[in-house]
Protein backbone atom coordinates (compact mmCIF):
# COMPACT_ATOMS: atom_id res chain seq x y z
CA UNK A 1 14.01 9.85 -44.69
CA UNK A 2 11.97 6.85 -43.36
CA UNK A 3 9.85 7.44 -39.94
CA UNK A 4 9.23 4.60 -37.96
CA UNK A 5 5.86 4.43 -35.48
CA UNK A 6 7.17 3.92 -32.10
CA UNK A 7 4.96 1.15 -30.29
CA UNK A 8 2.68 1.94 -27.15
CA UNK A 9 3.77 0.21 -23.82
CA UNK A 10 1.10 0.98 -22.29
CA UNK A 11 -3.04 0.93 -22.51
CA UNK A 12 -5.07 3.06 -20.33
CA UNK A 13 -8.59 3.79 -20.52
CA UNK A 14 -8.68 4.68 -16.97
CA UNK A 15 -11.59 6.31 -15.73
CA UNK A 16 -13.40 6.56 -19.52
CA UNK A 17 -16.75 5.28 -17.92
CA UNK A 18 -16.99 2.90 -20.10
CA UNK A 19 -19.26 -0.36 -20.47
CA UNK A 20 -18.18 -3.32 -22.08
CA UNK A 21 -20.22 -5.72 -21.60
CA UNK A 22 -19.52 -7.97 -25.28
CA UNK A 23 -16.47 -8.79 -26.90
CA UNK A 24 -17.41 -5.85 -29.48
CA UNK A 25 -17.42 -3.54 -27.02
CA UNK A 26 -13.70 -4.01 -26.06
CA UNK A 27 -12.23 -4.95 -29.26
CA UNK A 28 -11.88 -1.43 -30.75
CA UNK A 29 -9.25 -0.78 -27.52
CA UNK A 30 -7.34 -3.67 -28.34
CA UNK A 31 -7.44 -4.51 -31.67
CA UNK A 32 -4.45 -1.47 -32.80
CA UNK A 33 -2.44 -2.64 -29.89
CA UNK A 34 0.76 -5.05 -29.48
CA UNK A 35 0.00 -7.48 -26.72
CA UNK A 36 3.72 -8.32 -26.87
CA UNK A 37 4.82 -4.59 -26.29
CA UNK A 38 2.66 -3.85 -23.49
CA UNK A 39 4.27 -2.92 -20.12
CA UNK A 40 1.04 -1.31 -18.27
CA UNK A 41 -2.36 -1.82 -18.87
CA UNK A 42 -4.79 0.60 -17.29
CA UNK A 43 -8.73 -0.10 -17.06
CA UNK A 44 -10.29 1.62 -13.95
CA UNK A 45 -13.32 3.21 -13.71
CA UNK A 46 -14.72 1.18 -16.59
CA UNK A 47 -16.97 -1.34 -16.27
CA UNK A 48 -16.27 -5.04 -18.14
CA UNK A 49 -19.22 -8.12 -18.74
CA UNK A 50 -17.90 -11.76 -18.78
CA UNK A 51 -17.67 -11.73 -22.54
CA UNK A 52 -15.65 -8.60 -22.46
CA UNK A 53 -13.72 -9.63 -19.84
CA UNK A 54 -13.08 -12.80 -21.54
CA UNK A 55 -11.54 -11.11 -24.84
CA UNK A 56 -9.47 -9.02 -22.63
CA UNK A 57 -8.00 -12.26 -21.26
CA UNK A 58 -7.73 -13.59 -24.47
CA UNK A 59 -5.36 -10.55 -25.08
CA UNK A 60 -3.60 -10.39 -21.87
CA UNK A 61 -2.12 -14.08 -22.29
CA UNK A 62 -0.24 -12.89 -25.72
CA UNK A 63 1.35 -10.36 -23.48
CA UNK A 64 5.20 -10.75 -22.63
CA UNK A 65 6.84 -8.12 -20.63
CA UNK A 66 3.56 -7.09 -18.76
CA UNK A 67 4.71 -4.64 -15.06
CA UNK A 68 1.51 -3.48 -13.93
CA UNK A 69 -1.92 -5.12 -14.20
CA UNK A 70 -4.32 -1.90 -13.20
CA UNK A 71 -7.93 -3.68 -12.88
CA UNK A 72 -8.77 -1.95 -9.90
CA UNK A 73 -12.71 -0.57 -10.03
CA UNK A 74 -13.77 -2.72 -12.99
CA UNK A 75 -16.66 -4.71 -11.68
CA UNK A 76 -19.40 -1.47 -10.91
CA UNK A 77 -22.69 -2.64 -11.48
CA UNK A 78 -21.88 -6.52 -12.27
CA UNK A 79 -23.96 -9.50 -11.13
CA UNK A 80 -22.59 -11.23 -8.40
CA UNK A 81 -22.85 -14.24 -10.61
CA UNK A 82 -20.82 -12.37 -13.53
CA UNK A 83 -18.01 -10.96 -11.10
CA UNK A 84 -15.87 -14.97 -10.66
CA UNK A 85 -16.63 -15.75 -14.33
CA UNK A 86 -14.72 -12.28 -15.70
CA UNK A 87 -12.14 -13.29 -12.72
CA UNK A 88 -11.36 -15.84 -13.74
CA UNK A 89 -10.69 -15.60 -17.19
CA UNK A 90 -8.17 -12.42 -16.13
CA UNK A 91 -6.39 -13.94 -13.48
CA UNK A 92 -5.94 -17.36 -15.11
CA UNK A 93 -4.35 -15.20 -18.11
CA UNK A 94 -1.66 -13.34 -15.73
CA UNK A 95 -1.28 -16.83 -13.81
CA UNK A 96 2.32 -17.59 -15.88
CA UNK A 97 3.06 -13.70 -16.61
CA UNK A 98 6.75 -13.77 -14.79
CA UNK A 99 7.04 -10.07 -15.85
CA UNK A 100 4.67 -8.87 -14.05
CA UNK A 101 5.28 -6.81 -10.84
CA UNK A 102 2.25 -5.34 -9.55
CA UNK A 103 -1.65 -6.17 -9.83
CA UNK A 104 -3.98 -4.03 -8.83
CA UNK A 105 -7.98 -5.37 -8.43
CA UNK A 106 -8.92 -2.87 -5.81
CA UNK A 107 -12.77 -1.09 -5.18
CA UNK A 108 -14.07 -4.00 -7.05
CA UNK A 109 -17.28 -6.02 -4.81
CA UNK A 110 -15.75 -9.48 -4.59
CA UNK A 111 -17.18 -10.36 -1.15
CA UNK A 112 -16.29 -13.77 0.43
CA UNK A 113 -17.91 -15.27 -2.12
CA UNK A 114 -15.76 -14.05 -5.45
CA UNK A 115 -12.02 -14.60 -4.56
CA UNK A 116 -11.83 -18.29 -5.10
CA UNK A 117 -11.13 -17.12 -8.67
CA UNK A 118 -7.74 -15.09 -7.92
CA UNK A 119 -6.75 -18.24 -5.36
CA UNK A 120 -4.84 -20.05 -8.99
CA UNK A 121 -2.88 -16.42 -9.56
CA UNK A 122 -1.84 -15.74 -6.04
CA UNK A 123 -0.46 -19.04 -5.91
CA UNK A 124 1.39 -20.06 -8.53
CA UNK A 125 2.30 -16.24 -9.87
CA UNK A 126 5.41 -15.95 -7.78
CA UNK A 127 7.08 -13.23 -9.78
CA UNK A 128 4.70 -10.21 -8.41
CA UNK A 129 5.95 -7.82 -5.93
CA UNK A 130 3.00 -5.96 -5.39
CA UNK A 131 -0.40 -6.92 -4.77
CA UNK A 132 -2.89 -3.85 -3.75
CA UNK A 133 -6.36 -5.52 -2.41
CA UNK A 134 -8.24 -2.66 -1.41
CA UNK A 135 -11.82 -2.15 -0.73
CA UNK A 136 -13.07 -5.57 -1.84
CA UNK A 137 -15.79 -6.06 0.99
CA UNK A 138 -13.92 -9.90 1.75
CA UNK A 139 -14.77 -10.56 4.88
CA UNK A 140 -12.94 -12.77 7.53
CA UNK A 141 -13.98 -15.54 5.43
CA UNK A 142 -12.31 -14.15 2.02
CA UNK A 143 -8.95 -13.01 3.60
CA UNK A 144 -8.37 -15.99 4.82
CA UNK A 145 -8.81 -17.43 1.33
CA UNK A 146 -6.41 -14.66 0.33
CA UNK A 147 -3.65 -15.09 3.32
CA UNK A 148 -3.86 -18.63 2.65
CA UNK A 149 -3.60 -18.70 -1.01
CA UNK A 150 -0.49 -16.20 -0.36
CA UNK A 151 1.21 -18.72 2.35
CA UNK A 152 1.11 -21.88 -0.10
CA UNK A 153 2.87 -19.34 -2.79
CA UNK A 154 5.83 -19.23 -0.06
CA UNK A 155 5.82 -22.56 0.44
CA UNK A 156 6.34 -23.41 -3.60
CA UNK A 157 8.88 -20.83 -3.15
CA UNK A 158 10.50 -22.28 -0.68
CA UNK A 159 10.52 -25.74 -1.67
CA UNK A 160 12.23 -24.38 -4.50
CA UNK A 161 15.04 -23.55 -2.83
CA UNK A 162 13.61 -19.56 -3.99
CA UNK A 163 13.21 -15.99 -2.31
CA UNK A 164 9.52 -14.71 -1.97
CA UNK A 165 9.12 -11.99 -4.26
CA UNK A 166 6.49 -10.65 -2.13
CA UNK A 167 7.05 -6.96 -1.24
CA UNK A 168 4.22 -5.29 -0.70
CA UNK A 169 0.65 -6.02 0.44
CA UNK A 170 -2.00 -3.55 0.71
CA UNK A 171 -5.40 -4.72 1.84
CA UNK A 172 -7.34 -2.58 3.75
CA UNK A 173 -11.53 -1.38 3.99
CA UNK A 174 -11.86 -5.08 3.80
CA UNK A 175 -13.80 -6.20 7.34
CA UNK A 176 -10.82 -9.11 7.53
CA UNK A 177 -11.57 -8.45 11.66
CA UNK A 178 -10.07 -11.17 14.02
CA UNK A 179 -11.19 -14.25 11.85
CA UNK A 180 -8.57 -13.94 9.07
CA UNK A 181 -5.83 -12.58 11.37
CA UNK A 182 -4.20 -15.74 12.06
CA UNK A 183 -4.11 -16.62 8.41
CA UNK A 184 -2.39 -13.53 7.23
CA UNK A 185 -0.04 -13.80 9.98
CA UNK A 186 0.86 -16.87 8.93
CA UNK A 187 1.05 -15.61 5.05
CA UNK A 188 3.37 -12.80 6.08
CA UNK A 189 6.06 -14.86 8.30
CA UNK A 190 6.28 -16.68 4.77
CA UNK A 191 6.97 -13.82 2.90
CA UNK A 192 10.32 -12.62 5.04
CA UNK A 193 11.07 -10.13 1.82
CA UNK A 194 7.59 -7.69 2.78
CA UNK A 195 8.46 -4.53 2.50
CA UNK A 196 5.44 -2.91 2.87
CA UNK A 197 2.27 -3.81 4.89
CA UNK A 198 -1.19 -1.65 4.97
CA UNK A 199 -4.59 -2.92 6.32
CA UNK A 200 -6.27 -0.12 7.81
CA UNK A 201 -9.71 -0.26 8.63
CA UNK A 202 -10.79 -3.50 9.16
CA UNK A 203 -11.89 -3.94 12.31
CA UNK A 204 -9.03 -6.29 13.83
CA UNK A 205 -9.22 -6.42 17.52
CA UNK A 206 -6.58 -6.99 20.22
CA UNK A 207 -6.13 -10.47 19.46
CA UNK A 208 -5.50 -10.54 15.73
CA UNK A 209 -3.89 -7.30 15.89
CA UNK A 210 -1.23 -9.21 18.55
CA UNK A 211 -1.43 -12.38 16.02
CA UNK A 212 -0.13 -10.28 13.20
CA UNK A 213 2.56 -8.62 15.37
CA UNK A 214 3.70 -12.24 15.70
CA UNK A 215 3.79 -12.76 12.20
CA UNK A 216 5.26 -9.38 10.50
CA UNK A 217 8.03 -9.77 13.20
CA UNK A 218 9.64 -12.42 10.59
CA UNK A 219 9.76 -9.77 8.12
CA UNK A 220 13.14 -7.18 8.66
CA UNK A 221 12.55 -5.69 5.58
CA UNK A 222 9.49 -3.92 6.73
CA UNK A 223 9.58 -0.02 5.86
CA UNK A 224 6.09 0.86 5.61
CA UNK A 225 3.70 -0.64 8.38
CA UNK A 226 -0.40 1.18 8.18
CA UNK A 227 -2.77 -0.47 10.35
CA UNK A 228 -4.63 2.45 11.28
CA UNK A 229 -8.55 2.26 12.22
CA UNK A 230 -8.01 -1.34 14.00
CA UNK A 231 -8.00 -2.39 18.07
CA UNK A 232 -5.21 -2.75 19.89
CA UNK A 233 -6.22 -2.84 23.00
CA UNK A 234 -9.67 -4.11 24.59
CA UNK A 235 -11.14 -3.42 28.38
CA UNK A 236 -8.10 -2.09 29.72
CA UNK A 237 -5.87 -5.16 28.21
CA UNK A 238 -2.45 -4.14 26.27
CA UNK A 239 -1.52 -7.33 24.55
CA UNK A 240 -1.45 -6.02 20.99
CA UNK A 241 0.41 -3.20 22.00
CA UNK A 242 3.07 -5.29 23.85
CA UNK A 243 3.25 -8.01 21.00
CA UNK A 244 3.74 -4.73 19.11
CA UNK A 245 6.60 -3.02 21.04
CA UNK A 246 8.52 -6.59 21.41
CA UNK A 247 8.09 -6.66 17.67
CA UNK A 248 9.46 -3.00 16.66
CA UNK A 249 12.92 -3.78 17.23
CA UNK A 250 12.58 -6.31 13.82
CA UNK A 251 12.20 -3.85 11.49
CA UNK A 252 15.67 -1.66 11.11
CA UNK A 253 14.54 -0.55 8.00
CA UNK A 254 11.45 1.30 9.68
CA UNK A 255 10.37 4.20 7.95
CA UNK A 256 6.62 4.82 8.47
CA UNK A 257 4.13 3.60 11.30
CA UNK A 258 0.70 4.72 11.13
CA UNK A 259 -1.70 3.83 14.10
CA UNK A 260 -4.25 6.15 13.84
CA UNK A 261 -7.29 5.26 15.18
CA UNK A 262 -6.44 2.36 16.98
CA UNK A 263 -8.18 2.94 20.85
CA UNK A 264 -4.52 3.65 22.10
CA UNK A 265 -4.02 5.94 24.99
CA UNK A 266 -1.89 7.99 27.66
CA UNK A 267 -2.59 5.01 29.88
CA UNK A 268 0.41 3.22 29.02
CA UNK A 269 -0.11 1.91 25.71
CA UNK A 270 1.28 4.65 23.72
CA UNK A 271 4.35 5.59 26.11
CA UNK A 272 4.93 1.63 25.92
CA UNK A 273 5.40 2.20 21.72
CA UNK A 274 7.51 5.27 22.00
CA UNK A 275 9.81 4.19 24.87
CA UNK A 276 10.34 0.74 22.34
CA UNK A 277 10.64 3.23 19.44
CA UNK A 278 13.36 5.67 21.39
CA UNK A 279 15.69 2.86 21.92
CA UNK A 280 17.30 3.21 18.64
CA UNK A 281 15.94 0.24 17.01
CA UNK A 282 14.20 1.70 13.87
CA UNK A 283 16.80 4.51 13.33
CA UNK A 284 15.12 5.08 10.00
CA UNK A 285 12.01 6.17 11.54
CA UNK A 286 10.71 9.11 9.45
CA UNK A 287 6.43 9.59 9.81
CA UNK A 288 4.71 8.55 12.83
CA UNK A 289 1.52 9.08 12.88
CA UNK A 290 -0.81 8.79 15.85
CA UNK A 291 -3.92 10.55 15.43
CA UNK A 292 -7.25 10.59 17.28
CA UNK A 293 -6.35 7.75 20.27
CA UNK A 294 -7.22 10.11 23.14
CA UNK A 295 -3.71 11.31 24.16
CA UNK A 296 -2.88 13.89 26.79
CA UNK A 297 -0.11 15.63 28.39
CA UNK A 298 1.68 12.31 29.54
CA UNK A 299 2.04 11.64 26.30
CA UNK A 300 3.09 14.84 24.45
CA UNK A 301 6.11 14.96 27.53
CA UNK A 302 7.36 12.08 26.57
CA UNK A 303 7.03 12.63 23.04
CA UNK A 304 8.88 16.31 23.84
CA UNK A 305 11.73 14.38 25.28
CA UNK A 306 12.24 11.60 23.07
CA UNK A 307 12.09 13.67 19.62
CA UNK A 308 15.27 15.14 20.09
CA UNK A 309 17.29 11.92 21.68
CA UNK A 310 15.41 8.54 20.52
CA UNK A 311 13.55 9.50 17.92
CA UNK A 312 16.04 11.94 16.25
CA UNK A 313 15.23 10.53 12.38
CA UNK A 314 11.92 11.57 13.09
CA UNK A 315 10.04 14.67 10.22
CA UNK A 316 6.53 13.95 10.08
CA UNK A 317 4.52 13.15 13.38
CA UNK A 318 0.59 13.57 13.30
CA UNK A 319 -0.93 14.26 16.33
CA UNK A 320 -4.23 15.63 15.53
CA UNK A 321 -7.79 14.95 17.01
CA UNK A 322 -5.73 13.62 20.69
CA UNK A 323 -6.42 15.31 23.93
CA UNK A 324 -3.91 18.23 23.58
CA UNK A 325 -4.27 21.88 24.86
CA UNK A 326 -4.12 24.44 22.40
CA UNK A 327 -1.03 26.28 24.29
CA UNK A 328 0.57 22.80 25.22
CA UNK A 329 4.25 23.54 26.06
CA UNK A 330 5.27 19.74 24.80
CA UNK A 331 3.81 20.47 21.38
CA UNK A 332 5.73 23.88 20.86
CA UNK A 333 8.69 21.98 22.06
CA UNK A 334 8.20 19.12 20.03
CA UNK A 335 6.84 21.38 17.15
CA UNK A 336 10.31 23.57 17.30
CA UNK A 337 12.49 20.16 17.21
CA UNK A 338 10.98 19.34 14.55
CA UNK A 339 11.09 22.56 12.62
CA UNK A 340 15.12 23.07 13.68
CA UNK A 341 15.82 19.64 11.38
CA UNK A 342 13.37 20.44 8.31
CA UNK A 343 10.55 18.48 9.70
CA UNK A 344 6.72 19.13 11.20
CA UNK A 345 4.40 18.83 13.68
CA UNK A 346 0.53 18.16 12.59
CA UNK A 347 -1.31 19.15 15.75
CA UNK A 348 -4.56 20.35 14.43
CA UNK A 349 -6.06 20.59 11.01
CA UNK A 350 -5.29 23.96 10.25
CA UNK A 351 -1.40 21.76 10.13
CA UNK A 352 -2.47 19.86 7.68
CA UNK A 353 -4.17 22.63 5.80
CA UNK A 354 -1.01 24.67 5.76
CA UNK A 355 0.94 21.70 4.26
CA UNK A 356 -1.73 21.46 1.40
CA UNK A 357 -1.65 24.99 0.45
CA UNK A 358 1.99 24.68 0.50
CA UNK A 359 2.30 21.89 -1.50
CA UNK A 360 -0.02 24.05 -4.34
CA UNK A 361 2.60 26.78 -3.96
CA UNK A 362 4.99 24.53 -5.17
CA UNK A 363 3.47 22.80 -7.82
CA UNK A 364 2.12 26.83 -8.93
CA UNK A 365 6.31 27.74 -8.97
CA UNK A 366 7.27 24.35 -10.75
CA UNK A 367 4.47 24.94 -13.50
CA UNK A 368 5.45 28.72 -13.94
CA UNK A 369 9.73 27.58 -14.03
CA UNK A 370 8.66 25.21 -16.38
CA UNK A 371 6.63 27.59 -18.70
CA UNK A 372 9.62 30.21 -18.41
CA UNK A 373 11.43 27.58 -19.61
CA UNK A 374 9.90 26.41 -22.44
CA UNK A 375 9.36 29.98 -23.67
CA UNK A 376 13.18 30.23 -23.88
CA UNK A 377 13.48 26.50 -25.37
CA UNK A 378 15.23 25.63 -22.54
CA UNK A 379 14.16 22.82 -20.66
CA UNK A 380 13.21 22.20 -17.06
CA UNK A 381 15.93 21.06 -15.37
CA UNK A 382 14.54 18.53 -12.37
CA UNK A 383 14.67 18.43 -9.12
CA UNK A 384 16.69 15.98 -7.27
CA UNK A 385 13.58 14.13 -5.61
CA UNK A 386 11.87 14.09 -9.35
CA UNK A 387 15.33 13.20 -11.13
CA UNK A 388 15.73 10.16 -8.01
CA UNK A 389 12.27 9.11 -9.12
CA UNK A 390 12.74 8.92 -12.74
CA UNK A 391 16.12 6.94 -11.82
CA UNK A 392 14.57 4.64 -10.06
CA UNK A 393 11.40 4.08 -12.72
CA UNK A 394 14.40 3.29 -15.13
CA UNK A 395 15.79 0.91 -12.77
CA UNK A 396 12.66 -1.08 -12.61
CA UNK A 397 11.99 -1.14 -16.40
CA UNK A 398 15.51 -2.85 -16.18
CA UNK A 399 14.55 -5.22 -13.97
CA UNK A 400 14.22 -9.35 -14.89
CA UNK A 401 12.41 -11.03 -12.58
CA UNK A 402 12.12 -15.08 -12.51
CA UNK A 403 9.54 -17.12 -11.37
């Protein structure tokens, strides 16, 4: 009987330490590997010289069904004058790749000065879904090269007579602050598909905050919306937060809001959000989280009436680091509606500690069915969530996705 090698999809050497600074030094990764079988490639927490970066290229433009491009943290330690030179030669190689549905280039030191480079691949790559920009130090200056770069790719789109394929955008830790606002609000009332839209802490203020409220309200597909760490309001003045509530009513398909951090308060601003959230709008609603923005008892009564009438769909709400008392009848109430449906109440750390431990528990039970199992050669039958998941990874491997 003949045995056949089965072929690797993917290529990680994520988190190896590594330093390839020469062709040589990458070649032994690549060399055993078919470029036209690859579906994931995997490279963080390595670190990759022009030369290196250019024989990586080299082999990522031989690729053919390519999903995920996973460069994030590749740059450590690189000359500012090597960073757009390996840049270049990898996003110029992914710029045709219509397979490809996610690129990653996170925790890597672009600054304003490095993302001309990606500008080719975020324009005329209209195929990716998801682009994950985190932690690049860009500046106002650089995201507006980014949000700009992203608004002529709808435009091609569009003139094409096509859909964006645009679903997710995560860019946060970036200092984008108020200059770059109005070009990413433009970018995402071009992308109408977003799905999924996190920028926390970058210092956006009132006025950009209320400029992308403008902009994301063109987008009813939004389920996922993380601005946490950024201004909404400024001296008293709620204009982000009312661009904000007239803006909630968009997004059906509402799922998770996280403003955290973002100098709210009992004074208005936050009843303002949760009287527009009660009014059935977002009936999807499921995690709300509005930590550390000063609330008090005017808040935690509303919130105590609303979470069993307008914000029924309602299981995770964090509430920690706010003005609350520690035997605040709103919270139990809120707390107990919560608990009565399956859901939870983070009100202090010790919350969140509890849900850790519990979450250990269960991976402790899983691990231990799973060895029971395989001592009896059974095996592990999964759960529904992990069998969903697995379902829906097959789906995307399915998936053909045109340019």
């Amino acid at each position: 009987m003949s045995s056949s090698k089965s072929t690797p999809t993917n290529l990680t050497l994520h988190g190896k330490g590594l330093k390839l600074d020469t062709r040589a030094d990458i070649e032994p990764y690549l060399k055993d590997v078919d470029p036209a079988a690859i579906e994931e490639i995997h490279l963080g927490g390595n670190t990759l010289g022009v030369d290196a970066s250019q024989a990586l290229a080299e082999f990522l433009a031989k690729t053919q069904v390519l999903k995920v491009a996973d460069f994030a943290d590749i740059f450590t330690g690189r000359l500012i004058s090597e960073i757009p030179l390996a840049l270049t030669a990898i996003c110029d190689a992914l710029k045709d790749k219509t397979s490809l549905v996610e690129i990653n280039l996170s925790d890597n030191a672009f600054g304003g000065r490095s993302v001309e480079p990606m500008v080719p691949f975020l324009t005329h790559n209209r195929s990716f879904r998801i682009l994950k920009l985190n932690n690049n130090g860009l500046g106002p200056a650089g995201g507006e090269v980014i949000a700009n770069a992203l608004a002529e790719s709808a435009r091609l789109s569009k003139a094409e007579g096509k859909k964006s394929n645009l679903k997710t955008v995560i860019c946060g830790r970036n200092r984008l602050e108020n200059g770059s606002a109005p070009a990413w609000a433009e970018a995402f009332a071009l992308h109408e598909t977003l799905e999924e839209v996190r920028m926390p802490q970058n210092g956006i203020r009132m006025e950009g905050i209320t400029a992308l409220a403008h902009g994301l309200k063109k987008c009813p597909e939004l389920a996922h919306i993380d601005l946490q760490d950024n201004t909404f309001t400024t001296d008293g003045e709620v204009t982000g937060v009312g661009a904000w509530t007239e803006a909630l009513p968009s997004w059906p398909h509402l799922h998770t809001l996280n403003l955290s951090d973002c100098v709210l308060s009992s004074e208005g601003e936050v009843p303002l959000l949760i009287s527009a959230l009660s009014t059935g709008s977002n009936p999807k609603l499921h995690t709300l989280q509005l930590q550390n923005n000063n609330l008090e008892e005017q808040t935690f009564s509303l919130l105590a009436k609303e979470i069993s009438a307008g914000l029924q769909s309602v299981m995770h709400l964090e509430l920690q680091w706010n003005e609350q008392e520690e035997d605040d009848e709103h919270l139990e109430t809120i707390a107990l509606s919560l608990k009565q449906r399956g859901g939870k109440l983070f009100a202090t750390d010790d919350d969140e500690d509890e849900e850790e431990e519990e979450a250990e528990e269960e991976a402790k039970e899983e691990e231990e069915e799973a060895r029971e199992a395989a001592e009896k050669g059974e095996e592990k039958k999964p759960k529904v969530e992990d069998k969903a998941a697995d379902d829906l990874a097959d789906l995307l491997s399915k998936v053909g996705i045109s340019s």
